[in-house]
Every structure is written in C-alpha cells, then in structure tokens.
C-alpha atoms as a PDB file:
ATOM      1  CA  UNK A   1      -7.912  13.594 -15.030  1.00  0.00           C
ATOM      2  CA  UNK A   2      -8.198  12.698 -18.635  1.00  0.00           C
ATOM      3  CA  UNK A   3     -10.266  10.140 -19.615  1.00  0.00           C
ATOM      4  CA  UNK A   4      -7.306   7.663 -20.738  1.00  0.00           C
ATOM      5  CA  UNK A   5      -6.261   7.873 -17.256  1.00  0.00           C
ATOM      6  CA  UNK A   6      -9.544   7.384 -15.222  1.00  0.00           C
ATOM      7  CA  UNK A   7     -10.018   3.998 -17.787  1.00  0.00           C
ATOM      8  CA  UNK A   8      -6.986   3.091 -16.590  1.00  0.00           C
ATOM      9  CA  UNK A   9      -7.560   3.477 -12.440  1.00  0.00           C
ATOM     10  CA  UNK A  10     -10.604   1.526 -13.922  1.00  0.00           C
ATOM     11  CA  UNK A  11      -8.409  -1.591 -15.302  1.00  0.00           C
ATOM     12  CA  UNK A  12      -5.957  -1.417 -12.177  1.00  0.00           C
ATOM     13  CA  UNK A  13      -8.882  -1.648  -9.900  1.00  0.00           C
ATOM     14  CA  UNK A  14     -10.778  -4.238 -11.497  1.00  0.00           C
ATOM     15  CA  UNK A  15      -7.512  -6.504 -11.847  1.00  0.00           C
ATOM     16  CA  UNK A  16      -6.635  -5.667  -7.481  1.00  0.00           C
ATOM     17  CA  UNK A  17      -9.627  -7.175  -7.155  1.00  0.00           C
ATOM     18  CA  UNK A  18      -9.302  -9.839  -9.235  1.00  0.00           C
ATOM     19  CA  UNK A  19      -6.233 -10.629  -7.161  1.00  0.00           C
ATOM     20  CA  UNK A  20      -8.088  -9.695  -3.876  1.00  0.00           C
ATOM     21  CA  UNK A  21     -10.810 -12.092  -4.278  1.00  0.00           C
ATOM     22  CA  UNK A  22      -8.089 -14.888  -5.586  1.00  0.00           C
ATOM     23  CA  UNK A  23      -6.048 -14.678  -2.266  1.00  0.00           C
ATOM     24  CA  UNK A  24      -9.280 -14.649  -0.595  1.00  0.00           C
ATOM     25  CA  UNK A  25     -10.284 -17.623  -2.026  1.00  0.00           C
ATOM     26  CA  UNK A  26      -7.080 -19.774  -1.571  1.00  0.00           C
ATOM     27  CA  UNK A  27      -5.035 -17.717   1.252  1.00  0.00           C
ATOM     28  CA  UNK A  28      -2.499 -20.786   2.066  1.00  0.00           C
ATOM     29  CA  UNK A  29      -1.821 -21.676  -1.296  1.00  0.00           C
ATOM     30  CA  UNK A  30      -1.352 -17.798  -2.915  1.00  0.00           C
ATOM     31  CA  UNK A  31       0.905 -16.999   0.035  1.00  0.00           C
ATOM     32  CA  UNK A  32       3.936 -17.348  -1.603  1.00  0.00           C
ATOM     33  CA  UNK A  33       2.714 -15.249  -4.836  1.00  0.00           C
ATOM     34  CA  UNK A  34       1.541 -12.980  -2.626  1.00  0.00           C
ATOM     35  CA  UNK A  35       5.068 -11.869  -1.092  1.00  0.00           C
ATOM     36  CA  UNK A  36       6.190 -12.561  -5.166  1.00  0.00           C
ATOM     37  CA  UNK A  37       3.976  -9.628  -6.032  1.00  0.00           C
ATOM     38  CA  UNK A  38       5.070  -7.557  -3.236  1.00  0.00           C
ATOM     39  CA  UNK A  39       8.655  -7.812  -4.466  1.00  0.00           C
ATOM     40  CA  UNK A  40       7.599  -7.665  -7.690  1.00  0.00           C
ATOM     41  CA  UNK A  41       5.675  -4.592  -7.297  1.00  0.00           C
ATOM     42  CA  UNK A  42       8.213  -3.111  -4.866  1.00  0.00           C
ATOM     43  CA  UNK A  43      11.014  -3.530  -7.153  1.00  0.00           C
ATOM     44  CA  UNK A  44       9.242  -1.877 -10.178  1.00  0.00           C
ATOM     45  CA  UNK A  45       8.551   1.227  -7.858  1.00  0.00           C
ATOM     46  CA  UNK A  46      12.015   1.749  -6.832  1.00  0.00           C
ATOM     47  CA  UNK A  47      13.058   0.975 -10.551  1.00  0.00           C
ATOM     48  CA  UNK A  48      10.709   3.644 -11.705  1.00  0.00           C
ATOM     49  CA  UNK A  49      11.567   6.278  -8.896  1.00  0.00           C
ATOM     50  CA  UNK A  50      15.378   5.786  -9.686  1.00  0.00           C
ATOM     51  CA  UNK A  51      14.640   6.448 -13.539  1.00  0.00           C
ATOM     52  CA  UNK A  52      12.818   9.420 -12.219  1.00  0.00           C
ATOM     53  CA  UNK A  53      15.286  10.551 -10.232  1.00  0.00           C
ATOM     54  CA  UNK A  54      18.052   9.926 -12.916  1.00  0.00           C
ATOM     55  CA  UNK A  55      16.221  11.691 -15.674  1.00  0.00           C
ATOM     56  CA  UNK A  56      14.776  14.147 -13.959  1.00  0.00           C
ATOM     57  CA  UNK A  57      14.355  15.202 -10.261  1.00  0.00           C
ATOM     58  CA  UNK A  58      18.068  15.408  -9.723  1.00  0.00           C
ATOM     59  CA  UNK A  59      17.711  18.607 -11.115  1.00  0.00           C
ATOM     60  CA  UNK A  60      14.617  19.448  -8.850  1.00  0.00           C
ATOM     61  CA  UNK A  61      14.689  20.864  -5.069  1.00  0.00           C
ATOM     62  CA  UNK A  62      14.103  18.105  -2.755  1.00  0.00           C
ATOM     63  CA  UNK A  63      15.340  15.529  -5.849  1.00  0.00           C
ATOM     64  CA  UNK A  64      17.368  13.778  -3.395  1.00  0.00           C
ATOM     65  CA  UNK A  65      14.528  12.603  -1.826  1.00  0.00           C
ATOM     66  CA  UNK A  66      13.526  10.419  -5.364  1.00  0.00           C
ATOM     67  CA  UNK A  67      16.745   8.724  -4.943  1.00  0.00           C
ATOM     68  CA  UNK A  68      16.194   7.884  -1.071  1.00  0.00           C
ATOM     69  CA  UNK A  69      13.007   6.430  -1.970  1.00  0.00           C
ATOM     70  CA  UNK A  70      13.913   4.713  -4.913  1.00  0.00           C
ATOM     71  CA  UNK A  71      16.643   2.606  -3.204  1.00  0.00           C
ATOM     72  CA  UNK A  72      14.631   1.898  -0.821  1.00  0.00           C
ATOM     73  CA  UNK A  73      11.714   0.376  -2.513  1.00  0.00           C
ATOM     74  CA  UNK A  74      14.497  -1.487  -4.640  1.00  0.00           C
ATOM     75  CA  UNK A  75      16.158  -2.902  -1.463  1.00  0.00           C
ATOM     76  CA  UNK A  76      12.777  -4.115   0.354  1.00  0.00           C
ATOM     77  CA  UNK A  77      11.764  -5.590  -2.947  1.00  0.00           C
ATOM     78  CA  UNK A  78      14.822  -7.525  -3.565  1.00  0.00           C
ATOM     79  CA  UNK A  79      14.468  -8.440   0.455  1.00  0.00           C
ATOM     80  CA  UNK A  80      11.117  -9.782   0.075  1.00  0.00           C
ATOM     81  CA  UNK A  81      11.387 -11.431  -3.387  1.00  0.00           C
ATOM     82  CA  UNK A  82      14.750 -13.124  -2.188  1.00  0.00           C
ATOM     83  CA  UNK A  83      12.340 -14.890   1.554  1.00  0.00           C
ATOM     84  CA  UNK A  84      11.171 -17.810  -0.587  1.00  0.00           C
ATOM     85  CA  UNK A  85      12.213 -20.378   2.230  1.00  0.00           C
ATOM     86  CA  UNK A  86       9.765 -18.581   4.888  1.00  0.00           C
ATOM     87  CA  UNK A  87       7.033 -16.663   2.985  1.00  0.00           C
ATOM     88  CA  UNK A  88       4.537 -17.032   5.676  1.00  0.00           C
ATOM     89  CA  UNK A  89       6.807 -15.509   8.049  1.00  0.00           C
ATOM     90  CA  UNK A  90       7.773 -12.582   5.277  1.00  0.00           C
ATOM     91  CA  UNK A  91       3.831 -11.673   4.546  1.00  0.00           C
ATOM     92  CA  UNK A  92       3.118 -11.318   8.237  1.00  0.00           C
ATOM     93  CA  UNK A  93       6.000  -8.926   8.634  1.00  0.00           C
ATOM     94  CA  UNK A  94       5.168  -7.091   6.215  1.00  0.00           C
ATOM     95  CA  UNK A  95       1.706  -6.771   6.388  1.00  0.00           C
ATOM     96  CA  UNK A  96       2.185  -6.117   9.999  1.00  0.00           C
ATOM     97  CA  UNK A  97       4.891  -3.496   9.602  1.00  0.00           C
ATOM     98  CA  UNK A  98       2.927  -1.637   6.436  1.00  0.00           C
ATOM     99  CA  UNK A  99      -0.351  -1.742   8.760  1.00  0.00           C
ATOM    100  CA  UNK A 100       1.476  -0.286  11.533  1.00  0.00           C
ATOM    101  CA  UNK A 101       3.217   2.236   9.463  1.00  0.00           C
ATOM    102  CA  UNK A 102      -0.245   3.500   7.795  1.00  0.00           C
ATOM    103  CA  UNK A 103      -1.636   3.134  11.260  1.00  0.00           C
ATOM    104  CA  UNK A 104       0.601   5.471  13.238  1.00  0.00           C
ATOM    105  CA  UNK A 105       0.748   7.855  10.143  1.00  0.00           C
ATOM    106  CA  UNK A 106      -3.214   8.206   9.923  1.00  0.00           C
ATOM    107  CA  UNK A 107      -3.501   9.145  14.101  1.00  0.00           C
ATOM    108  CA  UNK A 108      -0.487  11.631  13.459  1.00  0.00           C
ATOM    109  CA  UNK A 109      -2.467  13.116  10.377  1.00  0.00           C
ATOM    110  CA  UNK A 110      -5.499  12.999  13.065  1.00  0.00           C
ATOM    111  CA  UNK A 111      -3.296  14.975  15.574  1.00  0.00           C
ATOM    112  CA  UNK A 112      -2.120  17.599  13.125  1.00  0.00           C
ATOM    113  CA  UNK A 113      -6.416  18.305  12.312  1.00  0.00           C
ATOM    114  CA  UNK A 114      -7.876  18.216  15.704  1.00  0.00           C
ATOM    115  CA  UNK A 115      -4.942  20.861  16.148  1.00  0.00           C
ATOM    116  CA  UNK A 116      -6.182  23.182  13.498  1.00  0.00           C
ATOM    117  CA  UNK A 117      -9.577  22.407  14.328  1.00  0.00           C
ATOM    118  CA  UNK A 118     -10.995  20.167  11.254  1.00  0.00           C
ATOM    119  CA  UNK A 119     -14.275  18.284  12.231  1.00  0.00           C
ATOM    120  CA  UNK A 120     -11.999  15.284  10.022  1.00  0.00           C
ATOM    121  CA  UNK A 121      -9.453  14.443  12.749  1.00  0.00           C
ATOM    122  CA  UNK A 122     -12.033  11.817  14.366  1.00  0.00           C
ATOM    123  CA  UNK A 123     -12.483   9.583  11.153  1.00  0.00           C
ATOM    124  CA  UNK A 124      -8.649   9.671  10.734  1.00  0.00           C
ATOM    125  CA  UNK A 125      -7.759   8.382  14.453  1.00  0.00           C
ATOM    126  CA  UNK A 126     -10.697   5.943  13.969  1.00  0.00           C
ATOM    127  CA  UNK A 127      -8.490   4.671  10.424  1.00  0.00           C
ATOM    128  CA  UNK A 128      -5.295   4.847  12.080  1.00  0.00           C
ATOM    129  CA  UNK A 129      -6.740   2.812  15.451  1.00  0.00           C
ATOM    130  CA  UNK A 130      -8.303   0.259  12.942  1.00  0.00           C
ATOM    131  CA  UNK A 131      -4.974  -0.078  10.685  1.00  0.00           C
ATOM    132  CA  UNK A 132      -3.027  -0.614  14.247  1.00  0.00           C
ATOM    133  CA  UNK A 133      -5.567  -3.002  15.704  1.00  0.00           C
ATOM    134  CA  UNK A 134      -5.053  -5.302  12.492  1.00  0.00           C
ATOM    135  CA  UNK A 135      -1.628  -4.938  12.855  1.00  0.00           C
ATOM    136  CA  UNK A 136      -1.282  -6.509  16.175  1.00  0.00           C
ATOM    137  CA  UNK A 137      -3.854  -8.887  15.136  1.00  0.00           C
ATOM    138  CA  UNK A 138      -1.929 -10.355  11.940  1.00  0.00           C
ATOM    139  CA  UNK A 139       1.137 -10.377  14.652  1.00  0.00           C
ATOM    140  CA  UNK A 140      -0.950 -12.514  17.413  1.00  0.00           C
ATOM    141  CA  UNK A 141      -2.566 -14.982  14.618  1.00  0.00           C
ATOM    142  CA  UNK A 142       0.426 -15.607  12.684  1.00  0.00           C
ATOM    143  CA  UNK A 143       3.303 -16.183  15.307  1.00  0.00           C
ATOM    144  CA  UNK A 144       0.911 -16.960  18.426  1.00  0.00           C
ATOM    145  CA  UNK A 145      -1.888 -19.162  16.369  1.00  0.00           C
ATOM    146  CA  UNK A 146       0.136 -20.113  13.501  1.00  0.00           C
ATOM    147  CA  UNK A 147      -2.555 -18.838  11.055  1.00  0.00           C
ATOM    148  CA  UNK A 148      -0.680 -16.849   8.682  1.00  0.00           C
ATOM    149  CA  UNK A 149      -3.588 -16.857   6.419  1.00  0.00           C
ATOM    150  CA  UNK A 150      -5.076 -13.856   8.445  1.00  0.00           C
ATOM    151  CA  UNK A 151      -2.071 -11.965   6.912  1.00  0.00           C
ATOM    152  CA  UNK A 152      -3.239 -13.004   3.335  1.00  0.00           C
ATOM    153  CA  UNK A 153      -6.830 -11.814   4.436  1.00  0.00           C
ATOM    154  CA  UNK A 154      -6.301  -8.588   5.756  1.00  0.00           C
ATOM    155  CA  UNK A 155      -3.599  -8.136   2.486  1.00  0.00           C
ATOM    156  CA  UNK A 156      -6.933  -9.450   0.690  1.00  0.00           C
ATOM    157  CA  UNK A 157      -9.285  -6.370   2.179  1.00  0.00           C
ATOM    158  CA  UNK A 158      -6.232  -3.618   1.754  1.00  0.00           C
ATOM    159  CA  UNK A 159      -6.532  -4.422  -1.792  1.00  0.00           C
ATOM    160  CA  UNK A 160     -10.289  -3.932  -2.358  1.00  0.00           C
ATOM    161  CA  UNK A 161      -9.789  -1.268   0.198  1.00  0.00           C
ATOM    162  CA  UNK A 162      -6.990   0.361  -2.490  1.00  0.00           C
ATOM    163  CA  UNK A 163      -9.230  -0.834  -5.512  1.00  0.00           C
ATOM    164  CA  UNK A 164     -12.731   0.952  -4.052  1.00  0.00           C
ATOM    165  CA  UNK A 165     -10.419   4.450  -3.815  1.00  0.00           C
ATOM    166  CA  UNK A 166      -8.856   3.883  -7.006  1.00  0.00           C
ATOM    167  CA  UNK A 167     -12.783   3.401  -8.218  1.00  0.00           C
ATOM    168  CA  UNK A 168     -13.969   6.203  -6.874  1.00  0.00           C
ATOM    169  CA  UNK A 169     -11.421   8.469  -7.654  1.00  0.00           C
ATOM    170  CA  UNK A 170     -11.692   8.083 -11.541  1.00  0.00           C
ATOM    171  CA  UNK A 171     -15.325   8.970 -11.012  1.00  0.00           C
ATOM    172  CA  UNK A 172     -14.431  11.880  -8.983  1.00  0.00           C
ATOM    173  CA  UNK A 173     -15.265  15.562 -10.860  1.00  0.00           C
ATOM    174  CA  UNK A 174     -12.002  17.236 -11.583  1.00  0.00           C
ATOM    175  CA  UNK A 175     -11.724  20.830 -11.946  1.00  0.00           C
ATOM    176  CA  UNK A 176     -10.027  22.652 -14.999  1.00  0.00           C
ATOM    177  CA  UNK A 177      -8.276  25.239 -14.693  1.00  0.00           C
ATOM    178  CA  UNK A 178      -8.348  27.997 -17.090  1.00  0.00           C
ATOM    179  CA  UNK A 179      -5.756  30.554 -17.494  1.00  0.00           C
ATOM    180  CA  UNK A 180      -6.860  33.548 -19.043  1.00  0.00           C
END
C-alpha cells in the first residue's frame, strides 16, 4: 500500500468516526441523516461499480458480476434515500438485515475453517453469533420497545468497528514483491 493510500484509510477513518461519535451523541435527531448517508453512500457504490463495469470488467471473466452488483447497490440506495416518511423504520431494517447478513456470512466462513481445520473458525462463529444477536436485538428494541435509537447505536459501533480496521490496516506491513 503506498503511502498516499494508507493517509487516505487514515482521513476515511478519522471522518467514520467523526460521524460515529455524532450519531452517538444525538441518535434521535441524526436518524434521518443517517439512512441519507446510507443512500447516499449506497448510490455512489453502485454508481462507481456500474462505471467499472462499463469501462472495464465487461471485458473481464466473471464481469457480469460488476453489473449485478452495481444495480443493486443503485436500487437499495435509491430505496433507502427515497423512505424519508419512516426513517426510523428504514434504519432498523437495514441495520437489522446488514447485521444479519454479516452475521450468517461470518458462521458460514467459521464452518468452511473448522472444516479444513484452522484454529480461526472459533473467533469467526463468536463474530457471526455477536453480529446475529444484535440483529435480533435492533429488531426487538425498535418494533417491540419503540427505541429505534438502538439501531443508530449499534450503526454508531459498526462504524468505529469499520474505522479501527481501516486504522489498522494502513499501519499494517505490506510485502513487495520483486520480480527478478
């Protein structure tokens, strides 16, 4: 990773946080800015993975896949900046739903190692039980309690969650490889 770019995780890290400890501090209020930056920010993807796609990765094996994900991230960003007459409802969906997602996805990853014998499948099912838990939580506090600011909270912790990796990996060593 060049330098440029680990300055940069730097700067995208600091300003999650930013954003992590603003939600944090007024979670009712930033609820609807919340589900403005999810749009936001899912839009952008699926405008940057169709421009991909289009300029590039057509040509590519497995290119198709670009355009699948592209439209998709376009759609669901669209979807969630167009719920501005129920964002509490929106955020808990979609923090539930994204939580359940990485959930399930970490205890399958945890399957896949304990099959092949890695010591690292335990630490994933633990992750994937924790992501699941919180999922069920946001669901029970938000529809059952009518607290959907447990949805901006946990939201609130996956972003310094995202923000400490993004920190860590710009100080990660990199190796070079050298072709001789």
């Amino acid at each position: 990773m060049t330098r440029t770019k680990r300055i940069l995780n730097i700067l995208q890290a600091l300003v999650m946080l930013v954003f992590a400890v603003f939600i944090i501090a007024f979670p009712t209020e930033t609820i609807p800015f919340v589900l403005g930056l999810i749009g936001l920010g899912m839009t952008l993807n699926g405008i940057r993975a169709l421009f991909y796609y289009f300029s590039m990765a057509r040509h590519m094996v497995g290119g198709k896949t670009m355009l699948y994900r592209g439209i998709i991230f376009l759609d669901v960003g669209i979807l969630s900046s167009s719920l501005a007459d129920a964002p509490e409802r929106a955020l808990i969906v979609y923090v539930a739903v994204v939580s359940i997602f990485t959930g399930l996805v970490a205890v399958l990853r945890a399957r896949e190692e304990k099959a092949v014998g890695s010591p690292q499948w335990k630490g994933k099912l633990i992750y994937g039980a924790v992501y699941i838990l919180l999922a069920a939580a946001v669901l029970i506090c938000g529809f059952v309690m009518k607290l959907p600011e447990i949805a901006a909270y946990v939201y609130a912790a996956g972003l310094i969650y995202a923000a400490a990796g993004r920190i860590a990996e710009a100080f990660r060593k990199t190796a070079i490889v050298y072709i001789q």
